[in-house]
Protein backbone atom coordinates (compact mmCIF):
# COMPACT_ATOMS: atom_id res chain seq x y z
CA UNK A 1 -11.53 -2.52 -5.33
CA UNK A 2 -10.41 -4.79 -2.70
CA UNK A 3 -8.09 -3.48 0.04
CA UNK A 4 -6.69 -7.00 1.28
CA UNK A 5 -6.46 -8.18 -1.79
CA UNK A 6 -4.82 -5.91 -3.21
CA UNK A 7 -1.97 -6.03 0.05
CA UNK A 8 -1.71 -9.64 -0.65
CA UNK A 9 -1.30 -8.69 -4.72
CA UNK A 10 1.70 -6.46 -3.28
CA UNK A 11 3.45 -8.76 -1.13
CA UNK A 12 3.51 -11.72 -3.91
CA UNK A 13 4.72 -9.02 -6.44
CA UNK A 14 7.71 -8.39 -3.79
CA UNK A 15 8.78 -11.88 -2.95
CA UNK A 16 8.80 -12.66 -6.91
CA UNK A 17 7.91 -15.58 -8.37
CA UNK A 18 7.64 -18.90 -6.02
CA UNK A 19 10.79 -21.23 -6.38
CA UNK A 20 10.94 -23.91 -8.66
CA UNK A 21 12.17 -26.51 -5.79
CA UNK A 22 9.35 -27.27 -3.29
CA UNK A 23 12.10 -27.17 -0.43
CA UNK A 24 11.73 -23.38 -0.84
CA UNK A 25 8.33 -22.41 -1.27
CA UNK A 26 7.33 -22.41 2.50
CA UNK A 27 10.10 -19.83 2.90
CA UNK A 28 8.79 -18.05 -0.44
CA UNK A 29 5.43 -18.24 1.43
CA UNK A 30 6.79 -17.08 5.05
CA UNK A 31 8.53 -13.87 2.81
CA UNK A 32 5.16 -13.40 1.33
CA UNK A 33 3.15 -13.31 4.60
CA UNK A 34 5.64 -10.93 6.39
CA UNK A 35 5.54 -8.57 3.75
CA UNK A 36 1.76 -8.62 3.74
CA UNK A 37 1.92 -7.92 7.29
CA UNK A 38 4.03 -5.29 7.09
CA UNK A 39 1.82 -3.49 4.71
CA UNK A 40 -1.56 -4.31 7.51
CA UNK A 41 0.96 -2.92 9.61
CA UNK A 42 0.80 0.72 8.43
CA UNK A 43 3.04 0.33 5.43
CA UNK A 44 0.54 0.85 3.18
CA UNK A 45 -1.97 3.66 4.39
CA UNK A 46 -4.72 3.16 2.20
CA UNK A 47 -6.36 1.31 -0.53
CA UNK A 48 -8.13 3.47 -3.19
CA UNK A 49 -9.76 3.69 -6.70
CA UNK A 50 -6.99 6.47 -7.77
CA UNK A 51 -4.54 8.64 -5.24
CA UNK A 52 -6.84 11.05 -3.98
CA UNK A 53 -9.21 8.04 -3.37
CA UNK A 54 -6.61 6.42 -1.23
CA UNK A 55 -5.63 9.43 0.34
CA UNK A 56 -9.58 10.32 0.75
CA UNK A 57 -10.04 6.75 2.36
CA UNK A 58 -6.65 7.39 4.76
CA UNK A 59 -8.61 10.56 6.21
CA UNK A 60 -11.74 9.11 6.45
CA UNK A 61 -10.02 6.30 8.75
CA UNK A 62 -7.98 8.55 10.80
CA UNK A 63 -4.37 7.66 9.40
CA UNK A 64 -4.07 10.61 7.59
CA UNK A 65 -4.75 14.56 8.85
CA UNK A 66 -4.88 17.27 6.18
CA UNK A 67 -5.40 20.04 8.89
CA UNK A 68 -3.45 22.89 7.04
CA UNK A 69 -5.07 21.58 3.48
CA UNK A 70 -7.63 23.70 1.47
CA UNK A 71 -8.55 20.68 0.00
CA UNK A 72 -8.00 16.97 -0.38
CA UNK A 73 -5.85 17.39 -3.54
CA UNK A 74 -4.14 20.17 -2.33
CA UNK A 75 -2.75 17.82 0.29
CA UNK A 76 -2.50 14.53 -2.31
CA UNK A 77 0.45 17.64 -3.56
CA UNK A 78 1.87 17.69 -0.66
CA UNK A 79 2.60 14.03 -0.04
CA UNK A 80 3.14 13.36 -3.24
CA UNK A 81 5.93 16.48 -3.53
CA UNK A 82 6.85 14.89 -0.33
CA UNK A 83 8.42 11.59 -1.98
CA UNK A 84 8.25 9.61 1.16
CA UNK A 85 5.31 7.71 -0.73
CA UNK A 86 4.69 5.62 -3.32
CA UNK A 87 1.52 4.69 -5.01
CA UNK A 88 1.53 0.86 -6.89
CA UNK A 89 -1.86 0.19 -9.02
CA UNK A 90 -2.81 -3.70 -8.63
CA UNK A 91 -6.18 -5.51 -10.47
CA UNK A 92 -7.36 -4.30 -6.77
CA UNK A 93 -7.02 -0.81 -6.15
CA UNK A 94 -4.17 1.81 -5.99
CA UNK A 95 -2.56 1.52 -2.51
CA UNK A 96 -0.67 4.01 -0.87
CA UNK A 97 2.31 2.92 -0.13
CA UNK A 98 4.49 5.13 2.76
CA UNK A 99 8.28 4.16 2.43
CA UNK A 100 9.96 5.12 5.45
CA UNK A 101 7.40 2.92 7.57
């Protein structure tokens, strides 16, 4: 598992494939980077093995609180009954993907 990595994996699958003409790959390459960014950004939350490793990982670093939770997949249910999420697997790790950020 590799948590950049797999960000970067993300934000190439999003741009699509790079342009056949060379005159557009450094825009392919700017779309690339910004979406990378975003996902640094707090798009994606976490990087994990599985879910409830991501979400384990989001706790563990603070960007996730599961307070009311009897346990950690008791509140993997919630956000995932929660749809606001989605969870992409890459050669790198499952990230956690939030998708109103």
């Amino acid at each position: 598992m590799h948590a950049a990595r797999a960000l970067a994996y993300l934000a190439r699958q999003d741009a699509g494939p790079p342009p056949q003409d060379p005159e557009d790959r450094e825009s392919w390459r700017e779309e690339v980077r910004a979406g990378y960014d975003a996902y640094r950004a707090g798009r994606a939350v976490a990087v994990g093995a599985d879910r409830l490793d991501a979400l384990v990982r989001a706790v563990n670093a603070g960007r996730y609180d599961i307070g009311d939770c009897g346990s950690a997949a008791e509140a993997l249910e919630n956000v995932e009954h929660g749809c606001m999420s989605r969870w992409p697997v890459t050669p790198y790790g499952t990230v956690w993907v939030d998708s109103e950020a």
